[in-house]
C-alpha atoms as a PDB file:
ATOM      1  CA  UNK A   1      51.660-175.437  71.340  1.00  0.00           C
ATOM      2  CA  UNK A   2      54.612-173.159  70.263  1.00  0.00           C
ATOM      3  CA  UNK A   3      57.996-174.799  70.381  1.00  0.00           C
ATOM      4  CA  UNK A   4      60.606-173.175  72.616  1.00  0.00           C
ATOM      5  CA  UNK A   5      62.480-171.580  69.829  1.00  0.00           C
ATOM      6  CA  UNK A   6      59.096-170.241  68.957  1.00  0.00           C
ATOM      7  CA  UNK A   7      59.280-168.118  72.063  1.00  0.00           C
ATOM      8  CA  UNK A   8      62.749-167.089  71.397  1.00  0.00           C
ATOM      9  CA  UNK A   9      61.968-165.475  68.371  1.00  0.00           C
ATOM     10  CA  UNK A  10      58.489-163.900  69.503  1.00  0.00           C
ATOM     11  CA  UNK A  11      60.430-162.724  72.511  1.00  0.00           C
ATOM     12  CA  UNK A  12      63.588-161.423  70.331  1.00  0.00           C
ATOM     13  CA  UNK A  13      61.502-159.293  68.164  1.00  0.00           C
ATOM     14  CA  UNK A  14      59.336-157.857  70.152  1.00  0.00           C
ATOM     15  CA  UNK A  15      62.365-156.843  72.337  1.00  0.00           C
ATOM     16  CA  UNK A  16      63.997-155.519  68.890  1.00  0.00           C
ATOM     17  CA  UNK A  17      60.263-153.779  67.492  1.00  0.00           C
ATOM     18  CA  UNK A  18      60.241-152.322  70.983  1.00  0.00           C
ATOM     19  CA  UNK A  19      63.821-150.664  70.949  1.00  0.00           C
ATOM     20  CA  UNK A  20      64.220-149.582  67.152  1.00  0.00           C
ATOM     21  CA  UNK A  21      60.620-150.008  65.861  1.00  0.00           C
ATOM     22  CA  UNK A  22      58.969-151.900  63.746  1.00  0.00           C
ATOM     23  CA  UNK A  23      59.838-150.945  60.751  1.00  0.00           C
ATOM     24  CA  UNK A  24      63.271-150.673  61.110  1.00  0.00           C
ATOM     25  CA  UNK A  25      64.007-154.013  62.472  1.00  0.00           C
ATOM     26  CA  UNK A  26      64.998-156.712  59.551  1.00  0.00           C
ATOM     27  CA  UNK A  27      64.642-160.544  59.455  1.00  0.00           C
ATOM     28  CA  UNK A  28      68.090-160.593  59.698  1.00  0.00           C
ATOM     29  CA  UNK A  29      68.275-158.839  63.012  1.00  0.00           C
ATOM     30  CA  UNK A  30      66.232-161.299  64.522  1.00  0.00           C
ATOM     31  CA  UNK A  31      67.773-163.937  63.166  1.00  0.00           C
ATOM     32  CA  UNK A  32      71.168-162.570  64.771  1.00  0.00           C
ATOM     33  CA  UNK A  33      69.584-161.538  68.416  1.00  0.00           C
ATOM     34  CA  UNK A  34      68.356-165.472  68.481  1.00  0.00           C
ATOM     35  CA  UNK A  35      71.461-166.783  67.070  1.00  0.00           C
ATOM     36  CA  UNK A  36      70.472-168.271  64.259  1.00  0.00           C
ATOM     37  CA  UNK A  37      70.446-167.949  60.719  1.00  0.00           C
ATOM     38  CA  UNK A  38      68.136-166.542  58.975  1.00  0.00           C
ATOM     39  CA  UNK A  39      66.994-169.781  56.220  1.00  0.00           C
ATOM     40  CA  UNK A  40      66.209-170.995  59.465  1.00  0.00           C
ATOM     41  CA  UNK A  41      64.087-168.335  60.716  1.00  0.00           C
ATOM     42  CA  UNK A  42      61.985-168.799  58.242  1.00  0.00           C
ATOM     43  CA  UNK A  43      61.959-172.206  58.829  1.00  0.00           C
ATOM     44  CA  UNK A  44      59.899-171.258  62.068  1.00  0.00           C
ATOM     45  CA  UNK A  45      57.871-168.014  60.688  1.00  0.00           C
ATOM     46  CA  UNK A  46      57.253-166.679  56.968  1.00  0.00           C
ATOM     47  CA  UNK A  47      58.027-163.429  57.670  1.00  0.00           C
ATOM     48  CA  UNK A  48      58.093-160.222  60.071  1.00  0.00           C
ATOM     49  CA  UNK A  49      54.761-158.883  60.158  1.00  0.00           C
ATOM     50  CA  UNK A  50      53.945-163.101  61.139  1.00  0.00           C
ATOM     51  CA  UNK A  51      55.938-162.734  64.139  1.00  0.00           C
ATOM     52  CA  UNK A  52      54.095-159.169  65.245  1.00  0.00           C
ATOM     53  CA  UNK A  53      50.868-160.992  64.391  1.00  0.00           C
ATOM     54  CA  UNK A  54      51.723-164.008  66.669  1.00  0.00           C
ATOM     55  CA  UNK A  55      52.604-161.491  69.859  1.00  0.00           C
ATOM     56  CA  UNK A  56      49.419-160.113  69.411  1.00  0.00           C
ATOM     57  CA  UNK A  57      47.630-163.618  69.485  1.00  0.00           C
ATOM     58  CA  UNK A  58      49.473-164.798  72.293  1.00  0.00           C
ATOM     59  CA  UNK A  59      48.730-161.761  74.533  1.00  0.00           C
ATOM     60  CA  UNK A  60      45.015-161.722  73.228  1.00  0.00           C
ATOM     61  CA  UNK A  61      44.845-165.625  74.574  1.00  0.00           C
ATOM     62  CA  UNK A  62      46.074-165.349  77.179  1.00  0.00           C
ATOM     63  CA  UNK A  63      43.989-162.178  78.522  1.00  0.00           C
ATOM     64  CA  UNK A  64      41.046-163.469  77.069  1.00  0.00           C
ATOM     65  CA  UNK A  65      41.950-167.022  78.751  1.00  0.00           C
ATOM     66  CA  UNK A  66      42.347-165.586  82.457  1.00  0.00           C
ATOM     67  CA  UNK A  67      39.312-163.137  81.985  1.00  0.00           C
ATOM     68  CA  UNK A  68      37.019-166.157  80.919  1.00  0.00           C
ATOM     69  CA  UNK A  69      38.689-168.330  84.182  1.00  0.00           C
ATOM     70  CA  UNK A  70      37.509-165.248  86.222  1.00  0.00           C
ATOM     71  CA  UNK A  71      34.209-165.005  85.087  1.00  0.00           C
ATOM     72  CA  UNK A  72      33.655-169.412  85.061  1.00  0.00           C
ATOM     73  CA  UNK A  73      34.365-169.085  88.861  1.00  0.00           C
ATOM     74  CA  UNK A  74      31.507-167.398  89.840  1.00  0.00           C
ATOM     75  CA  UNK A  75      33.890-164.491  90.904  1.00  0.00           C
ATOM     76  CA  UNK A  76      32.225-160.958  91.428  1.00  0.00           C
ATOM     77  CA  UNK A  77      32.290-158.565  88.854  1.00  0.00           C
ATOM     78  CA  UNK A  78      34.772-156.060  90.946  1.00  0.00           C
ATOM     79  CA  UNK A  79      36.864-158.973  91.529  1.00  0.00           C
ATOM     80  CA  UNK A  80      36.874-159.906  87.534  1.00  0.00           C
ATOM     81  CA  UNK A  81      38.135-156.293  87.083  1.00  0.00           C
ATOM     82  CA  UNK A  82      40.521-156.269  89.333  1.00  0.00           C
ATOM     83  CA  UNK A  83      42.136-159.332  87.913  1.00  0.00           C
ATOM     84  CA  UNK A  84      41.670-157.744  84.528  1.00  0.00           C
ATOM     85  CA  UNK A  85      44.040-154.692  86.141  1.00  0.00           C
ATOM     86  CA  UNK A  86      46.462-157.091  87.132  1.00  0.00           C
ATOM     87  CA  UNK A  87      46.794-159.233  84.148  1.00  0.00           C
ATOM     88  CA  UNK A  88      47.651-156.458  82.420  1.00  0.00           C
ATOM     89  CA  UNK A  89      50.310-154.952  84.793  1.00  0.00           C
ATOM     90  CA  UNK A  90      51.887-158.295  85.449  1.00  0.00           C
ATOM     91  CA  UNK A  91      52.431-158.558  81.418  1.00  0.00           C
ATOM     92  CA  UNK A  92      54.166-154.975  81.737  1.00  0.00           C
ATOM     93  CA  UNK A  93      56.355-156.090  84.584  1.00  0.00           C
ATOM     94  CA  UNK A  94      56.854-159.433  82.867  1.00  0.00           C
ATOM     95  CA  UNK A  95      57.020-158.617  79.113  1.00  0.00           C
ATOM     96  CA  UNK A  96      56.698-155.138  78.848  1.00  0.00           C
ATOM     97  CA  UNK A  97      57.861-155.225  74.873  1.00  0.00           C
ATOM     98  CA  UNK A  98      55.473-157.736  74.124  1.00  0.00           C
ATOM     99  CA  UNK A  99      52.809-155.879  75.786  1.00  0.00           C
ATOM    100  CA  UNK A 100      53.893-152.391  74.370  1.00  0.00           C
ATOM    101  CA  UNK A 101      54.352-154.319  70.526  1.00  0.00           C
ATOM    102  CA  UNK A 102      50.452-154.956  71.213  1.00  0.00           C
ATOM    103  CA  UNK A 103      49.539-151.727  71.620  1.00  0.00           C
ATOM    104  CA  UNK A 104      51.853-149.813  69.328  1.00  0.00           C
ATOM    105  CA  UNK A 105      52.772-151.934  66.403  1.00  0.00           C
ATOM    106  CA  UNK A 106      49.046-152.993  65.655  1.00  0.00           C
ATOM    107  CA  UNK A 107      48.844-150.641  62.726  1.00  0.00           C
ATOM    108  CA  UNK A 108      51.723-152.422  60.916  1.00  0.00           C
ATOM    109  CA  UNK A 109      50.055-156.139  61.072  1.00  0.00           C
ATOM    110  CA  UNK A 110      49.650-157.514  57.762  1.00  0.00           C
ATOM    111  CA  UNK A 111      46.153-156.946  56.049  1.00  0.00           C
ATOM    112  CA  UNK A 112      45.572-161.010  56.388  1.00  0.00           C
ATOM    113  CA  UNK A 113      46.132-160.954  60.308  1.00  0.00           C
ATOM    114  CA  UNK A 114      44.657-157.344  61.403  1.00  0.00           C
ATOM    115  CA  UNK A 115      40.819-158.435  61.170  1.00  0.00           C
ATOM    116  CA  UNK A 116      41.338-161.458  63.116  1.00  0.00           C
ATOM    117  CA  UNK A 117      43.337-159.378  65.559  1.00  0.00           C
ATOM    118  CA  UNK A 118      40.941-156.801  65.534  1.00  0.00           C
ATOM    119  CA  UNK A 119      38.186-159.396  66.696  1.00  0.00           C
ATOM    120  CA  UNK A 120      40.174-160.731  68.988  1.00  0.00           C
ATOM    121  CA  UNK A 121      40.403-157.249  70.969  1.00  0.00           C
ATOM    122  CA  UNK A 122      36.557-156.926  70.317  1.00  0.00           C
ATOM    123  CA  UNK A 123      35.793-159.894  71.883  1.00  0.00           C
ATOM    124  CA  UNK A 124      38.119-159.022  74.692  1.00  0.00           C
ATOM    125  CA  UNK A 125      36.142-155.478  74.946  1.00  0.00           C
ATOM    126  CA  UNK A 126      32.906-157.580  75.248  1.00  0.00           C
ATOM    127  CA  UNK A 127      33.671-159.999  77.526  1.00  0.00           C
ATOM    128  CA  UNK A 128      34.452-157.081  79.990  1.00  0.00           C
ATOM    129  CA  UNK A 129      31.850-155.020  79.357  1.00  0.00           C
ATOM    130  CA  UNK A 130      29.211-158.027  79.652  1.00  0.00           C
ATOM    131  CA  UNK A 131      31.362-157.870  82.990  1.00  0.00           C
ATOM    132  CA  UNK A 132      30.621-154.285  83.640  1.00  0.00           C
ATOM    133  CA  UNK A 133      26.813-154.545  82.721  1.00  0.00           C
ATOM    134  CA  UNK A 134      26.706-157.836  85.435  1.00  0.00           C
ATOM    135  CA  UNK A 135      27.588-155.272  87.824  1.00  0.00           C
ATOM    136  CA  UNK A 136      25.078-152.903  86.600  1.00  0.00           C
ATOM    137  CA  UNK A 137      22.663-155.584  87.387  1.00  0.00           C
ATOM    138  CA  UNK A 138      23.183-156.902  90.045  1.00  0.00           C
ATOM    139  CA  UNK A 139      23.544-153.489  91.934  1.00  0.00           C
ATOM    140  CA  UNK A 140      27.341-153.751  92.638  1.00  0.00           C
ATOM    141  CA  UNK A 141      28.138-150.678  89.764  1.00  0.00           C
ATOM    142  CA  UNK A 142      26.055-146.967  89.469  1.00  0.00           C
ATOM    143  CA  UNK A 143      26.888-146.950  86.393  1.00  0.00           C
ATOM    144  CA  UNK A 144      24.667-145.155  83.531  1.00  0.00           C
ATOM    145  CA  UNK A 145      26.796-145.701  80.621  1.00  0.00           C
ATOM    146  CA  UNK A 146      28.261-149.453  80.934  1.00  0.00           C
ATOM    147  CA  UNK A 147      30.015-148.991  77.577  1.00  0.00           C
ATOM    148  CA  UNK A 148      31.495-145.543  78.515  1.00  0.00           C
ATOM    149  CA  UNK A 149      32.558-147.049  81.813  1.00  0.00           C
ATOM    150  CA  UNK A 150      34.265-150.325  79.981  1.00  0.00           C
ATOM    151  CA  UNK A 151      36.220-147.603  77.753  1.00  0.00           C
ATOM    152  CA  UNK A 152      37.329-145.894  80.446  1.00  0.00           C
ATOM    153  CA  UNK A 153      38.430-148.607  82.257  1.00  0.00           C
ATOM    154  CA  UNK A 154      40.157-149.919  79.309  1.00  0.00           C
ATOM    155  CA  UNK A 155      42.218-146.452  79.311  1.00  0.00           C
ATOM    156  CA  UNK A 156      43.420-146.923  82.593  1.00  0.00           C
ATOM    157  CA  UNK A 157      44.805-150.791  81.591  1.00  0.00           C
ATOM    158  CA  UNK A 158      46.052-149.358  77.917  1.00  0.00           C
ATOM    159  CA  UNK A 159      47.762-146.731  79.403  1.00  0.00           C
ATOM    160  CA  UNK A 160      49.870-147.677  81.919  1.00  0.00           C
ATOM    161  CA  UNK A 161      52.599-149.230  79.525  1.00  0.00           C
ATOM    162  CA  UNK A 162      52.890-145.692  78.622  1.00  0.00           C
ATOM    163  CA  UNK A 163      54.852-145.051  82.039  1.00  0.00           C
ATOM    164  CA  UNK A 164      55.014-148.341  83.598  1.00  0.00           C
ATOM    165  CA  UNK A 165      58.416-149.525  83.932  1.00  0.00           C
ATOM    166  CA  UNK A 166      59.363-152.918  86.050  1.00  0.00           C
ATOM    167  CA  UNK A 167      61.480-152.662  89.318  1.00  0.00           C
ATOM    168  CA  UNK A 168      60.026-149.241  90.195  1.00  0.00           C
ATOM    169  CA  UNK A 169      58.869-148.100  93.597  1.00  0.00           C
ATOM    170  CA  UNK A 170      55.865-150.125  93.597  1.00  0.00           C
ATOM    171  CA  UNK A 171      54.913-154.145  92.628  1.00  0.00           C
ATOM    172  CA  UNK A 172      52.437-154.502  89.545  1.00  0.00           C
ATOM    173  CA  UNK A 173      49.949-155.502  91.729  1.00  0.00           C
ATOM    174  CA  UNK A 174      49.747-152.932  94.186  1.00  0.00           C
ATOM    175  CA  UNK A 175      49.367-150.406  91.510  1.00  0.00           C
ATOM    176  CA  UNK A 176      46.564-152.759  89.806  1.00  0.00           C
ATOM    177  CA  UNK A 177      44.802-152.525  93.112  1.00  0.00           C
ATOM    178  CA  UNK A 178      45.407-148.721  93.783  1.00  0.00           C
ATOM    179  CA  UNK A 179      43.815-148.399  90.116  1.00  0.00           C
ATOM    180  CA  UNK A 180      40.869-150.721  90.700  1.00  0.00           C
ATOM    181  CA  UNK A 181      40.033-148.407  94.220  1.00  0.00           C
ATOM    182  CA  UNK A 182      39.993-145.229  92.192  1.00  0.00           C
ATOM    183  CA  UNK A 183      37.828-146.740  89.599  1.00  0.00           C
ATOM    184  CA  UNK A 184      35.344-148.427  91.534  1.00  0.00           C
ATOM    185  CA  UNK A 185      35.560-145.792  94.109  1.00  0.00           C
ATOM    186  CA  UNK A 186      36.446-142.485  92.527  1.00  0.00           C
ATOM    187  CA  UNK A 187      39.420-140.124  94.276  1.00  0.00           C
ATOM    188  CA  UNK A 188      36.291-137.498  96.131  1.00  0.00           C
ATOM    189  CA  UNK A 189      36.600-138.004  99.859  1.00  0.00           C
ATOM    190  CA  UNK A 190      33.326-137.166  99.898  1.00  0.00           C
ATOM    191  CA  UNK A 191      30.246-136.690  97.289  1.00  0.00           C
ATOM    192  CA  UNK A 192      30.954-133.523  95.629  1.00  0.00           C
ATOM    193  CA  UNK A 193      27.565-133.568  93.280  1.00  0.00           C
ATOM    194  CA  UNK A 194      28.088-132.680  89.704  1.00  0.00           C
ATOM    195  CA  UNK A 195      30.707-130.168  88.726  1.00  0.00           C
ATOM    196  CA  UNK A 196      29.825-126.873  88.206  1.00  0.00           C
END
Protein backbone atom coordinates (compact mmCIF):
# COMPACT_ATOMS: atom_id res chain seq x y z
CA UNK A 1 0.00 0.00 0.00
CA UNK A 2 1.57 3.43 -0.91
CA UNK A 3 2.75 5.46 2.03
CA UNK A 4 1.20 8.90 2.46
CA UNK A 5 4.15 10.76 1.15
CA UNK A 6 3.72 8.43 -1.75
CA UNK A 7 0.53 10.26 -2.57
CA UNK A 8 2.06 13.57 -2.08
CA UNK A 9 4.41 13.16 -4.66
CA UNK A 10 2.04 11.25 -7.23
CA UNK A 11 -0.37 14.06 -6.50
CA UNK A 12 2.44 16.95 -6.81
CA UNK A 13 3.50 15.87 -10.17
CA UNK A 14 0.75 15.17 -11.78
CA UNK A 15 -0.53 18.64 -10.66
CA UNK A 16 3.00 20.03 -12.03
CA UNK A 17 2.90 17.51 -15.58
CA UNK A 18 -0.61 18.90 -15.82
CA UNK A 19 0.26 22.74 -15.63
CA UNK A 20 3.78 22.91 -17.46
CA UNK A 21 3.96 19.42 -19.08
CA UNK A 22 5.73 16.67 -18.83
CA UNK A 23 8.66 17.31 -20.10
CA UNK A 24 9.33 20.40 -18.69
CA UNK A 25 8.80 19.58 -15.14
CA UNK A 26 12.27 18.48 -13.25
CA UNK A 27 12.84 16.21 -10.19
CA UNK A 28 13.68 19.13 -8.54
CA UNK A 29 10.35 20.81 -8.99
CA UNK A 30 8.69 18.13 -7.39
CA UNK A 31 10.84 17.82 -4.85
CA UNK A 32 10.17 21.67 -4.03
CA UNK A 33 6.10 21.56 -4.57
CA UNK A 34 6.27 18.54 -1.77
CA UNK A 35 8.75 20.21 0.33
CA UNK A 36 11.32 18.09 0.34
CA UNK A 37 14.59 17.55 -0.96
CA UNK A 38 15.29 16.00 -3.69
CA UNK A 39 18.03 12.87 -2.25
CA UNK A 40 14.93 12.21 -0.64
CA UNK A 41 12.69 12.02 -3.49
CA UNK A 42 14.44 9.55 -4.74
CA UNK A 43 14.41 7.90 -1.70
CA UNK A 44 10.59 7.27 -2.50
CA UNK A 45 10.76 6.96 -6.55
CA UNK A 46 13.85 6.41 -9.03
CA UNK A 47 12.93 8.85 -11.23
CA UNK A 48 10.20 11.00 -13.23
CA UNK A 49 8.88 8.90 -15.83
CA UNK A 50 8.37 6.25 -12.34
CA UNK A 51 6.11 8.68 -10.90
CA UNK A 52 3.95 9.16 -14.43
CA UNK A 53 4.04 5.36 -14.58
CA UNK A 54 2.63 4.98 -10.99
CA UNK A 55 -0.48 7.61 -11.81
CA UNK A 56 -1.25 5.55 -14.53
CA UNK A 57 -1.33 2.28 -12.34
CA UNK A 58 -3.22 3.76 -9.71
CA UNK A 59 -6.02 5.11 -11.98
CA UNK A 60 -5.94 1.77 -14.05
CA UNK A 61 -6.65 -0.11 -10.44
CA UNK A 62 -8.76 1.56 -9.37
CA UNK A 63 -11.16 1.68 -12.61
CA UNK A 64 -10.50 -1.72 -13.25
CA UNK A 65 -11.25 -2.45 -9.35
CA UNK A 66 -14.83 -0.68 -9.33
CA UNK A 67 -15.70 -2.07 -12.90
CA UNK A 68 -14.93 -5.74 -11.68
CA UNK A 69 -17.15 -4.82 -8.15
CA UNK A 70 -19.90 -3.85 -10.71
CA UNK A 71 -19.89 -6.71 -12.72
CA UNK A 72 -19.35 -9.43 -9.24
CA UNK A 73 -22.75 -7.94 -8.11
CA UNK A 74 -24.81 -9.29 -10.54
CA UNK A 75 -25.53 -5.61 -11.63
CA UNK A 76 -27.08 -5.11 -15.21
CA UNK A 77 -25.01 -4.33 -17.95
CA UNK A 78 -26.60 -0.57 -18.36
CA UNK A 79 -26.06 -0.19 -14.79
CA UNK A 80 -22.16 -1.41 -15.14
CA UNK A 81 -21.91 1.40 -17.76
CA UNK A 82 -23.29 3.84 -16.07
CA UNK A 83 -20.98 3.37 -13.16
CA UNK A 84 -18.20 3.14 -15.68
CA UNK A 85 -19.46 6.99 -16.74
CA UNK A 86 -19.27 7.99 -13.34
CA UNK A 87 -16.03 6.61 -12.23
CA UNK A 88 -14.58 8.41 -14.69
CA UNK A 89 -16.22 11.86 -14.09
CA UNK A 90 -15.83 11.61 -10.37
CA UNK A 91 -11.84 11.16 -11.06
CA UNK A 92 -12.16 14.50 -13.22
CA UNK A 93 -13.99 16.32 -10.48
CA UNK A 94 -11.71 14.71 -7.92
CA UNK A 95 -8.26 14.54 -9.61
CA UNK A 96 -8.65 15.99 -12.78
CA UNK A 97 -4.54 16.17 -13.32
CA UNK A 98 -4.19 12.74 -12.48
CA UNK A 99 -6.85 11.77 -14.77
CA UNK A 100 -5.73 14.19 -17.64
CA UNK A 101 -1.68 12.85 -16.91
CA UNK A 102 -3.43 9.39 -17.92
CA UNK A 103 -4.59 10.34 -20.94
CA UNK A 104 -2.02 12.82 -22.18
CA UNK A 105 1.33 11.96 -20.82
CA UNK A 106 1.05 8.15 -21.80
CA UNK A 107 3.38 8.62 -24.72
CA UNK A 108 6.24 9.78 -22.45
CA UNK A 109 6.15 6.52 -20.00
CA UNK A 110 9.35 4.85 -19.97
CA UNK A 111 9.80 1.87 -22.51
CA UNK A 112 9.93 -0.62 -19.23
CA UNK A 113 6.41 0.63 -17.90
CA UNK A 114 4.37 1.44 -21.31
CA UNK A 115 3.58 -2.38 -22.17
CA UNK A 116 2.38 -3.12 -18.82
CA UNK A 117 0.38 0.09 -18.98
CA UNK A 118 -0.73 -0.62 -22.25
CA UNK A 119 -2.27 -4.03 -20.95
CA UNK A 120 -3.60 -2.60 -18.28
CA UNK A 121 -5.93 -0.26 -20.55
CA UNK A 122 -6.55 -3.45 -22.74
CA UNK A 123 -7.80 -5.30 -20.12
CA UNK A 124 -9.85 -2.37 -19.01
CA UNK A 125 -11.25 -2.18 -22.82
CA UNK A 126 -12.20 -5.90 -22.41
CA UNK A 127 -13.73 -6.06 -19.36
CA UNK A 128 -16.26 -3.45 -20.78
CA UNK A 129 -16.78 -4.70 -23.87
CA UNK A 130 -17.40 -8.39 -22.42
CA UNK A 131 -19.90 -5.87 -20.64
CA UNK A 132 -21.30 -4.54 -23.82
CA UNK A 133 -21.56 -8.05 -25.57
CA UNK A 134 -23.63 -9.30 -22.05
CA UNK A 135 -26.00 -6.79 -23.14
CA UNK A 136 -25.99 -7.93 -26.62
CA UNK A 137 -27.06 -11.17 -25.21
CA UNK A 138 -29.19 -10.90 -23.10
CA UNK A 139 -31.38 -8.50 -25.29
CA UNK A 140 -30.83 -5.31 -23.16
CA UNK A 141 -28.37 -3.62 -26.23
CA UNK A 142 -29.31 -3.54 -30.39
CA UNK A 143 -26.16 -3.42 -30.91
CA UNK A 144 -24.44 -4.91 -34.25
CA UNK A 145 -20.97 -3.96 -33.66
CA UNK A 146 -20.23 -4.58 -29.74
CA UNK A 147 -16.61 -3.51 -30.31
CA UNK A 148 -17.57 -0.34 -32.29
CA UNK A 149 -20.11 0.42 -29.60
CA UNK A 150 -17.35 -0.17 -26.58
CA UNK A 151 -15.08 2.43 -28.65
CA UNK A 152 -17.54 4.75 -28.83
CA UNK A 153 -18.48 4.64 -25.52
CA UNK A 154 -14.97 4.86 -24.48
CA UNK A 155 -14.88 8.35 -26.49
CA UNK A 156 -17.52 9.75 -24.61
CA UNK A 157 -15.55 8.75 -21.00
CA UNK A 158 -11.94 9.82 -22.71
CA UNK A 159 -13.22 12.88 -23.74
CA UNK A 160 -14.79 14.65 -21.27
CA UNK A 161 -11.46 15.69 -19.42
CA UNK A 162 -11.07 17.56 -22.54
CA UNK A 163 -13.77 20.19 -21.23
CA UNK A 164 -14.68 18.95 -17.92
CA UNK A 165 -13.76 21.26 -15.30
CA UNK A 166 -14.93 20.74 -11.40
CA UNK A 167 -17.39 23.27 -9.73
CA UNK A 168 -19.19 23.95 -13.02
CA UNK A 169 -22.92 24.21 -13.53
CA UNK A 170 -23.53 20.66 -13.17
CA UNK A 171 -22.29 17.63 -10.47
CA UNK A 172 -20.10 14.78 -12.16
CA UNK A 173 -22.76 12.60 -11.80
CA UNK A 174 -25.53 14.21 -13.36
CA UNK A 175 -23.52 14.67 -16.44
CA UNK A 176 -22.42 10.79 -16.19
CA UNK A 177 -26.10 10.06 -16.23
CA UNK A 178 -27.14 12.63 -18.99
CA UNK A 179 -24.23 10.76 -21.03
CA UNK A 180 -25.33 7.22 -20.22
CA UNK A 181 -29.25 8.37 -21.54
CA UNK A 182 -27.85 9.56 -24.83
CA UNK A 183 -25.84 6.48 -25.26
CA UNK A 184 -28.16 3.91 -24.40
CA UNK A 185 -30.92 5.92 -25.79
CA UNK A 186 -29.68 8.05 -28.65
CA UNK A 187 -30.77 12.08 -28.81
CA UNK A 188 -33.88 11.14 -31.91
CA UNK A 189 -37.21 11.86 -30.27
CA UNK A 190 -38.38 9.54 -32.44
CA UNK A 191 -36.95 6.70 -34.97
CA UNK A 192 -35.67 8.59 -37.81
CA UNK A 193 -34.50 5.28 -39.96
CA UNK A 194 -31.12 5.49 -41.51
CA UNK A 195 -29.78 8.78 -42.74
CA UNK A 196 -30.08 9.61 -46.07
Amino acid sequence: MPSSRHREIVRAAARLFDERGYHHTSMDDIAAAVGIKKPTLYHHVPSKGRILARIHDDLADRLLGRLRERIDTGAAPAAVLLGVLEDHLELLDREPANLRCYYEHRRELPPEDEAHSRARRDEYFAAVLAVVEDGVARGDFAVTDPRLATLAFFGVCNWSYQWYRPGGAMAARAIAVSFWRCFLSGIAATSTGPAP
